[in-house]
N, C-alpha and C. Protein backbone atom coordinates (compact mmCIF):
# COMPACT_ATOMS: atom_id res chain seq x y z
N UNK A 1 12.10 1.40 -12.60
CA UNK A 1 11.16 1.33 -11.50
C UNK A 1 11.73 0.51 -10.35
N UNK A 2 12.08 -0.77 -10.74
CA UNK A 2 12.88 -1.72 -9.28
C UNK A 2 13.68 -1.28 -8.76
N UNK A 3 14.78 -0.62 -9.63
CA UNK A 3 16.17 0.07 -9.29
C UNK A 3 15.70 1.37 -7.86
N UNK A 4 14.74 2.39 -8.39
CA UNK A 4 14.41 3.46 -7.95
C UNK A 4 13.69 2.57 -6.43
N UNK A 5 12.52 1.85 -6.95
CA UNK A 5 12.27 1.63 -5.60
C UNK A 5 12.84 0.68 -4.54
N UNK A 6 13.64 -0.24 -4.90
CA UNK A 6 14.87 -0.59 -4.04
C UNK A 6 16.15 0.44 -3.35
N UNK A 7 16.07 1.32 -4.18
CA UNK A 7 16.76 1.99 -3.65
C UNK A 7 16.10 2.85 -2.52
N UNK A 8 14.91 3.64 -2.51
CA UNK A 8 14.46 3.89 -1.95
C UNK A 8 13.93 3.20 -0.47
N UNK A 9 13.32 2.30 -0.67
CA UNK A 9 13.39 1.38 0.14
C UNK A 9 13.87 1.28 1.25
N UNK A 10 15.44 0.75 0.91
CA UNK A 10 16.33 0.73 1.44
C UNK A 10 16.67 1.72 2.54
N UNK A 11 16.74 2.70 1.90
CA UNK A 11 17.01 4.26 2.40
C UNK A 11 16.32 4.25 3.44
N UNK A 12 14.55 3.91 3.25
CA UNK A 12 14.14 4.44 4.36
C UNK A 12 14.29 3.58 5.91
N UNK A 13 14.32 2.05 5.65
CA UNK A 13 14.39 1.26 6.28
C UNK A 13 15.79 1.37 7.27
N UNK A 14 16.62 2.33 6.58
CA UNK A 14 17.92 2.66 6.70
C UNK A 14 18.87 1.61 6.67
N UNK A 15 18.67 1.01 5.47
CA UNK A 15 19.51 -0.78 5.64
C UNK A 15 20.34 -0.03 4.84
N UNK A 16 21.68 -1.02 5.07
CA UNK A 16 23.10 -0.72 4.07
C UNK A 16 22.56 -1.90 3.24
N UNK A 17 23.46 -1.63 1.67
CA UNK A 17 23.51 -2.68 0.86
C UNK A 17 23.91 -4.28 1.14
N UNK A 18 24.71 -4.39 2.23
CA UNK A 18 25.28 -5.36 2.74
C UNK A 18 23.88 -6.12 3.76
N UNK A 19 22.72 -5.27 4.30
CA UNK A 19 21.79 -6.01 5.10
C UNK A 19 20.72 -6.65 4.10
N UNK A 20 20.71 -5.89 2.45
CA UNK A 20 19.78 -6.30 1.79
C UNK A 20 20.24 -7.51 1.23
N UNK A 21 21.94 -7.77 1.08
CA UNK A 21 22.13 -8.65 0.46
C UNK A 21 21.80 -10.08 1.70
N UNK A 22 22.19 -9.66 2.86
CA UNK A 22 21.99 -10.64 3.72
C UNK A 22 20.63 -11.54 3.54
N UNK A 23 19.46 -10.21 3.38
CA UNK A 23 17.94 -10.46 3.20
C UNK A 23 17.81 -11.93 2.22
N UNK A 24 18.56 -11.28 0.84
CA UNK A 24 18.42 -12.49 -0.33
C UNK A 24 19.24 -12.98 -0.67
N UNK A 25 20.41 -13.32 0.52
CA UNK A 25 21.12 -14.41 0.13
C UNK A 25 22.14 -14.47 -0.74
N UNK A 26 22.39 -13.03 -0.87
CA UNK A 26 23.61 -12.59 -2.40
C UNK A 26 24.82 -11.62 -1.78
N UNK A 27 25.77 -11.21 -3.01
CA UNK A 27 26.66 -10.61 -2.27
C UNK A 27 26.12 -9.04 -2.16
N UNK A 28 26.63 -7.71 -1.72
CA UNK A 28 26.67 -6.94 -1.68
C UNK A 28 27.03 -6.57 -3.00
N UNK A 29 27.90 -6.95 -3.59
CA UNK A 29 27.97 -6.45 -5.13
C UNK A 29 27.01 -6.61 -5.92
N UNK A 30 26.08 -7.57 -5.83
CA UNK A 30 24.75 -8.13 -6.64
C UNK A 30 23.92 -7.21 -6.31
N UNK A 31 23.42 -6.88 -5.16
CA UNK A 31 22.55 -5.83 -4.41
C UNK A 31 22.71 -4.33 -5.53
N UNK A 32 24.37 -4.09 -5.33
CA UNK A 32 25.12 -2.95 -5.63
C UNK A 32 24.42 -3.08 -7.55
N UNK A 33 24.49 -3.99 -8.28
CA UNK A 33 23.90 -4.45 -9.67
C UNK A 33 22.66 -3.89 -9.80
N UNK A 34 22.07 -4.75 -8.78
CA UNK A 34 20.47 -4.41 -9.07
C UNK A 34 20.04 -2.93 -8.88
N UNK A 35 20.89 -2.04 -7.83
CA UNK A 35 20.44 -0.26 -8.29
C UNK A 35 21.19 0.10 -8.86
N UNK A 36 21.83 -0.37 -9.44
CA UNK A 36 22.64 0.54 -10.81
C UNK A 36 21.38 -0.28 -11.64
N UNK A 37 20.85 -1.25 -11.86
CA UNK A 37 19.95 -1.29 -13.15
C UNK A 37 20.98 -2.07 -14.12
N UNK A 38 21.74 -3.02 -13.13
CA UNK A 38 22.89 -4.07 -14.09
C UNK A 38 22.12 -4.86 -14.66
N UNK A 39 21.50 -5.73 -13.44
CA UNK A 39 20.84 -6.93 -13.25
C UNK A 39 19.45 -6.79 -12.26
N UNK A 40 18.40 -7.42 -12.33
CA UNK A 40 17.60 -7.98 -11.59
C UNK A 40 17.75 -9.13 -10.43
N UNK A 41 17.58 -8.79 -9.62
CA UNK A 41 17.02 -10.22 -9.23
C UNK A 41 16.02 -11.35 -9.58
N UNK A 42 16.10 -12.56 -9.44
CA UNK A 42 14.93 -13.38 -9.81
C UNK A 42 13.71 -13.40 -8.45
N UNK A 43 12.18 -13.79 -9.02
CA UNK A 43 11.69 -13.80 -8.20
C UNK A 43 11.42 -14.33 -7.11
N UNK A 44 12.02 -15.08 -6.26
CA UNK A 44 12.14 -15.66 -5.09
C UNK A 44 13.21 -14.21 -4.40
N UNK A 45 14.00 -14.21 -4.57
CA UNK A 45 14.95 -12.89 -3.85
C UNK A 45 13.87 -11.36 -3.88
N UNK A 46 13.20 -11.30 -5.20
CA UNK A 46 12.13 -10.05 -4.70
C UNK A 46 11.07 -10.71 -4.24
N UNK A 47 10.29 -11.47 -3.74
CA UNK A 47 9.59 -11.85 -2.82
C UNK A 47 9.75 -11.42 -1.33
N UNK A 48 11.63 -12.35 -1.06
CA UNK A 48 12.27 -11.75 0.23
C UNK A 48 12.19 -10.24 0.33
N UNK A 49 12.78 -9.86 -0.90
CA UNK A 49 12.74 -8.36 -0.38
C UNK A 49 11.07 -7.54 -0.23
N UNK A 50 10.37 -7.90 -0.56
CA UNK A 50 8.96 -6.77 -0.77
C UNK A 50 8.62 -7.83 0.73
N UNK A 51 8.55 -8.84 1.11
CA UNK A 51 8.57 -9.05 2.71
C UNK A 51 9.20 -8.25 3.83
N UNK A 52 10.76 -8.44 3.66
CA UNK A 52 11.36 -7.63 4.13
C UNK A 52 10.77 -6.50 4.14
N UNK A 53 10.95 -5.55 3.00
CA UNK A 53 10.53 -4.03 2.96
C UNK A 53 9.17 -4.29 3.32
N UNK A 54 8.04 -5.11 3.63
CA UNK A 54 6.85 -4.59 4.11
C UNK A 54 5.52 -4.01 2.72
N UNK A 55 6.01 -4.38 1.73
CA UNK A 55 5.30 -4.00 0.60
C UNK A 55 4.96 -4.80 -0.38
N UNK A 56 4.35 -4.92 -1.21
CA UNK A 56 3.93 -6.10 -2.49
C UNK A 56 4.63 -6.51 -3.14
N UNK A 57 4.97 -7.08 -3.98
CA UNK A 57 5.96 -7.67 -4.92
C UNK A 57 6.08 -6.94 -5.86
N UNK A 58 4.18 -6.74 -6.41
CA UNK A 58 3.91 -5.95 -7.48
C UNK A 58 4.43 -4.14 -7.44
N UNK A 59 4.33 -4.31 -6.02
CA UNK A 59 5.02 -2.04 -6.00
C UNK A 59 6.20 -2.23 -6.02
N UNK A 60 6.99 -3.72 -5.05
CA UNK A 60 8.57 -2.93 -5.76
C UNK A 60 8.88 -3.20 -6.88
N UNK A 61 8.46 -3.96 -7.83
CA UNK A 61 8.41 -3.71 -9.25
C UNK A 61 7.96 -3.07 -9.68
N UNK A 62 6.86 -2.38 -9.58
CA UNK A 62 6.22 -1.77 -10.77
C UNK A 62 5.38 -0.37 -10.17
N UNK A 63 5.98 -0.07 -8.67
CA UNK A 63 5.75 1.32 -8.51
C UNK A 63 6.11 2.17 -9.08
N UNK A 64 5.43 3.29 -9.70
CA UNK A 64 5.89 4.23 -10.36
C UNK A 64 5.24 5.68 -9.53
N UNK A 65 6.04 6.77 -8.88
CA UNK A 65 5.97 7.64 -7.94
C UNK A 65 5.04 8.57 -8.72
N UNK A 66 5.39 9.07 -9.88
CA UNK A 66 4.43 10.05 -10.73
C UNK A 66 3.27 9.63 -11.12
N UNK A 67 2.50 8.51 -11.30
CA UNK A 67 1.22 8.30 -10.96
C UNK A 67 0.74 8.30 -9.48
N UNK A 68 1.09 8.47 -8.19
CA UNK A 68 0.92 8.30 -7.59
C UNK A 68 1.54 9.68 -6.57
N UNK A 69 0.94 10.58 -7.16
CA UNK A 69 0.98 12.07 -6.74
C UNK A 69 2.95 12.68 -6.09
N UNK A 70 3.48 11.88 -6.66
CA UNK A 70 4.74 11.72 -6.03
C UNK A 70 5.51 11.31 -5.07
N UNK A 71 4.32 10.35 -4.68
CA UNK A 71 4.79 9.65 -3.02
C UNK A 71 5.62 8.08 -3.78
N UNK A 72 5.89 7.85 -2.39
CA UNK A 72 7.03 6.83 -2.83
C UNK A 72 6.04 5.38 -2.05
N UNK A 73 7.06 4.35 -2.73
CA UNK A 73 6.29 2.88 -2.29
C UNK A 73 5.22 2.73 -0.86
N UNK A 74 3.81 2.56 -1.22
CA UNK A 74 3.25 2.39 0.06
C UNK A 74 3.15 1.24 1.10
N UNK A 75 3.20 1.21 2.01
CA UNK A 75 3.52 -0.07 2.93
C UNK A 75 2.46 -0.91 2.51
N UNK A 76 2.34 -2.64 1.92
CA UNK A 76 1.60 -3.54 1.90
C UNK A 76 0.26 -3.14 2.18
N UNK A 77 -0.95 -3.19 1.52
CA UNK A 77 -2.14 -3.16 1.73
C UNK A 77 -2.59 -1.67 1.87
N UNK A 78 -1.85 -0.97 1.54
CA UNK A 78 -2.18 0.84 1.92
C UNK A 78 -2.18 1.26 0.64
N UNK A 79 -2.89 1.93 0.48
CA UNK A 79 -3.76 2.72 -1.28
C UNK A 79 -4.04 3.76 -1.08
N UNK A 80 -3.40 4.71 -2.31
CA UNK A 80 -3.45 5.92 -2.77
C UNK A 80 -4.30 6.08 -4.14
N UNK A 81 -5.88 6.04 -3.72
CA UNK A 81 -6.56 6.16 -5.31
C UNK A 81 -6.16 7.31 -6.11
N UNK A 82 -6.19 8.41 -5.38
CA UNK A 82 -6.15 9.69 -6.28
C UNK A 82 -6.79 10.43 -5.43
N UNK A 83 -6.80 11.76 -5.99
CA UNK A 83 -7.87 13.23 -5.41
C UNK A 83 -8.89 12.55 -5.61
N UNK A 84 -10.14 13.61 -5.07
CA UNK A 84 -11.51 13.61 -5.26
C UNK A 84 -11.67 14.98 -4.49
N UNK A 85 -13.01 15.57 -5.65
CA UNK A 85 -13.15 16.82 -5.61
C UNK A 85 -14.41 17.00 -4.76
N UNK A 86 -15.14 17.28 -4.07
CA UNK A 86 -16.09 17.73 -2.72
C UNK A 86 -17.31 18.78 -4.10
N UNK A 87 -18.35 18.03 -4.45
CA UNK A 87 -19.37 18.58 -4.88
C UNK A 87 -20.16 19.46 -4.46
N UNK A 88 -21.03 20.13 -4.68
CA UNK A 88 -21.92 21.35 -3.60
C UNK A 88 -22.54 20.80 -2.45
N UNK A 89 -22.93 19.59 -3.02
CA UNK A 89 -24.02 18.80 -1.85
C UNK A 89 -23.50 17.74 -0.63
N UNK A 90 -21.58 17.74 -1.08
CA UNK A 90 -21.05 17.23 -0.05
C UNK A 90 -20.49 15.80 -0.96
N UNK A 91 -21.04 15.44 -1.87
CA UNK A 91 -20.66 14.45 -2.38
C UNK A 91 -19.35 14.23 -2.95
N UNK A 92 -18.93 13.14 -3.47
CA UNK A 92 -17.95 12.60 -4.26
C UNK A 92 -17.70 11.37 -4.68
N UNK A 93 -17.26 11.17 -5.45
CA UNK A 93 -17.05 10.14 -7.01
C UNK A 93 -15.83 9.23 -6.08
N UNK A 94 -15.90 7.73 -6.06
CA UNK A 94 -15.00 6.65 -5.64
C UNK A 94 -14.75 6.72 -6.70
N UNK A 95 -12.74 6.78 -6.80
CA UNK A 95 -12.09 6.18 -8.00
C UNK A 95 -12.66 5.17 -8.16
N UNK A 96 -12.64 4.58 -9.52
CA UNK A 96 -13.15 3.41 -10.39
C UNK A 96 -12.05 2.02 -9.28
N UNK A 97 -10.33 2.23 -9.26
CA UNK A 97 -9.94 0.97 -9.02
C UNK A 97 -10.07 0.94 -7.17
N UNK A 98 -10.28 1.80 -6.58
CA UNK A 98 -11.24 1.90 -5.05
C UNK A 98 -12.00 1.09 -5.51
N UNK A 99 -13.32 1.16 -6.15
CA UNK A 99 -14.40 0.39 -6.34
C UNK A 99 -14.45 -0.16 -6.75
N UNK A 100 -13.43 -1.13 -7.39
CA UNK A 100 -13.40 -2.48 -7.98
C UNK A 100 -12.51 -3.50 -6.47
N UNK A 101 -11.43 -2.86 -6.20
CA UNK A 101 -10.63 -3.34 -5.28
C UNK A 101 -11.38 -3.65 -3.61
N UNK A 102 -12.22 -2.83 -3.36
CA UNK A 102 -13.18 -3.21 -2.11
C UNK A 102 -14.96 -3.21 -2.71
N UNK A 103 -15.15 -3.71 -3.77
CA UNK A 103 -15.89 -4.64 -4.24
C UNK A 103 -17.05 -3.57 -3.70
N UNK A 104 -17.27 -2.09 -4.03
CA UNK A 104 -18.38 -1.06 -4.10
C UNK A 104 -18.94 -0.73 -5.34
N UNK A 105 -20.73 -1.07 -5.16
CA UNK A 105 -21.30 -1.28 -6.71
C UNK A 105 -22.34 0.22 -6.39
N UNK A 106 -22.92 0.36 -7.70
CA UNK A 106 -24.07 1.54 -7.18
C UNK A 106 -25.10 0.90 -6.23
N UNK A 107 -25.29 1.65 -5.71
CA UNK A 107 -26.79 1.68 -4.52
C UNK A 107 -25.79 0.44 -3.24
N UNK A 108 -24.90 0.42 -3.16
CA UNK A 108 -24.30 -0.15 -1.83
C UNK A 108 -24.14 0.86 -0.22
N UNK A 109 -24.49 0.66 0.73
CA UNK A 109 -24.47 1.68 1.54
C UNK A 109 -23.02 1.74 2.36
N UNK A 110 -22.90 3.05 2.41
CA UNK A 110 -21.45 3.38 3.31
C UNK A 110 -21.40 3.90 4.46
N UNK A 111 -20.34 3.92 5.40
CA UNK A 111 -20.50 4.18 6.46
C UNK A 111 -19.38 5.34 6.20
N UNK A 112 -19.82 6.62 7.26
CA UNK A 112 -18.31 7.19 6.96
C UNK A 112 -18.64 7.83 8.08
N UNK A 113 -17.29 7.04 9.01
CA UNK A 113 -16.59 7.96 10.31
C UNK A 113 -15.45 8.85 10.65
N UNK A 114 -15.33 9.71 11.27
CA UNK A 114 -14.78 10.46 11.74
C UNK A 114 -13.83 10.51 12.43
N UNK A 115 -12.64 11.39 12.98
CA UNK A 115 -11.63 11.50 13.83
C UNK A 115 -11.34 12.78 14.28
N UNK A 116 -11.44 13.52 14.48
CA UNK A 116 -11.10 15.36 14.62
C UNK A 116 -9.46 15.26 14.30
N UNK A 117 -8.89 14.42 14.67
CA UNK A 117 -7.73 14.26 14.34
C UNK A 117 -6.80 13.70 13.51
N UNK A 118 -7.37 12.45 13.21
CA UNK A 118 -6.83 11.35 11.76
C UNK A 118 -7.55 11.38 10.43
N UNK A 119 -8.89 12.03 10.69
CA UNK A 119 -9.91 12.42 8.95
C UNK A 119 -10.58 11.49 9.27
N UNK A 120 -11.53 10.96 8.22
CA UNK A 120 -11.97 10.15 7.53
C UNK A 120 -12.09 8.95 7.16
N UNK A 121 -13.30 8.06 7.38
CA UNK A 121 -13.05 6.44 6.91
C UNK A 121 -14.90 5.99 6.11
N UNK A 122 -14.12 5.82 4.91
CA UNK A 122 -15.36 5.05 4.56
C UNK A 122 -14.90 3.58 4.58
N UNK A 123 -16.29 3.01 5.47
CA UNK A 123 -16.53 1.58 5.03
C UNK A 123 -17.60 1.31 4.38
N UNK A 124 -18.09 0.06 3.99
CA UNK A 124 -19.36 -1.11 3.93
C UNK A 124 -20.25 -1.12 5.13
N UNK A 125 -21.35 -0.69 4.63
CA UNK A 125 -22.33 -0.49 5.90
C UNK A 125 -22.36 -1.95 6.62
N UNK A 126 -22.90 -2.80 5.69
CA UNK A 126 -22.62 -4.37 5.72
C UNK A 126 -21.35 -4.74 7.08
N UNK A 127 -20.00 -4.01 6.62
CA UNK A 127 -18.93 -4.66 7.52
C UNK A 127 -18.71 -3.83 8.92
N UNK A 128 -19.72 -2.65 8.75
CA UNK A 128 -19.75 -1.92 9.90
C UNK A 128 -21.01 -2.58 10.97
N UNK A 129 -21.79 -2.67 10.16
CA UNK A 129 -22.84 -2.84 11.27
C UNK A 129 -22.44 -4.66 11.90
N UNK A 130 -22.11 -5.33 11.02
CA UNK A 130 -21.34 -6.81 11.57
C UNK A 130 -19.83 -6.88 12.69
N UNK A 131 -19.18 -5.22 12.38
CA UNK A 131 -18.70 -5.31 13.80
C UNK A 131 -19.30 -4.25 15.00
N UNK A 132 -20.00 -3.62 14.62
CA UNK A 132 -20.74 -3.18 15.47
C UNK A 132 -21.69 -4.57 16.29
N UNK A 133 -22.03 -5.03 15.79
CA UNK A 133 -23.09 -6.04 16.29
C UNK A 133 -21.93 -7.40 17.18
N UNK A 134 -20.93 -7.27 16.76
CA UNK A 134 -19.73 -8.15 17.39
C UNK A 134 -19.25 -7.87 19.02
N UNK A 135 -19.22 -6.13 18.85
CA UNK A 135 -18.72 -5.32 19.82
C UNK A 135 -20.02 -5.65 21.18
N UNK A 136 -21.25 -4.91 20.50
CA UNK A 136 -22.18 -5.15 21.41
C UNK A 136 -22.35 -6.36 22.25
N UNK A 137 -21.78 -7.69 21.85
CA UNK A 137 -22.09 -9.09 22.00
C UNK A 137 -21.05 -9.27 23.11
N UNK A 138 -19.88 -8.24 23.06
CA UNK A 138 -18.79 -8.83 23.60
C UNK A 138 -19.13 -8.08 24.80
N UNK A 139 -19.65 -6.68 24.71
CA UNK A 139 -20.03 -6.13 26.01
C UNK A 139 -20.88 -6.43 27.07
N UNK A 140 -21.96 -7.56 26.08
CA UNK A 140 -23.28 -7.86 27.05
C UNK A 140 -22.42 -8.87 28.01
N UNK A 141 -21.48 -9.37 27.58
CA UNK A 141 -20.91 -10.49 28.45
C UNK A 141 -19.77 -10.30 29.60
């Protein structure tokens, strides 16, 4: 998993092995270790790097692409629950770790806006109507 997504990583960022080693402080041959799957780094050097790369500590360790419809490491704070299937009445089922991770219980109300162009956003009625009510405040003034 580290090997694959360091390597990847990398790739996309378009860094040579020599800029990652710069990142953590090692040689290019160490770098060159860790995607062959010689050696690891310790965790202070993957810290640097999942900073660097823009992503968690926990995905460049422990991303795995085939749970995750085949996409590769997502940038810091960006989530891929899964499908969801569109019921007759329009409805659909929040993955379980969606609704543990932004803290949605039964009978909580949602907001869901629109884009003609970007899709879809559900929020917390709660965090919508508190910046809605922010916006208005800033306009009266």
């Amino acid at each position: 998993m580290f090997k694959e997504n360091l390597i990847h990583l990398r790739k996309i960022k378009q860094m040579t092995q020599e800029d990652v080693a710069e990142i953590a402080g090692v040689s290019r041959q160490a770098v060159a270790k860790w995607e062959s799957g010689e050696t690891i780094p310790d965790l202070e050097k993957c810290r640097l790097l999942a900073e660097a790369f823009e992503v968690s500590l926990d995905d460049l360790a422990n991303f795995e692409p085939e749970e995750n419809l085949g996409l590769e490491v997502p940038p810091k704070g960006k989530h891929l629950f899964g499908m969801v299937t569109v019921g007759d009445k329009g409805q659909i089922v929040i993955p379980a770790k969606a609704r543990k991770l932004f803290d949605i219980s039964a009978g909580d109300q949602l907001v869901v806006l629109g884009d003609e162009t970007q899709g879809l956003a559900i929020l917390k009625a709660k965090h919508f109507l508190s910046l809605a009510d922010a916006v208005r405040k800033m306009n009266k003034q």
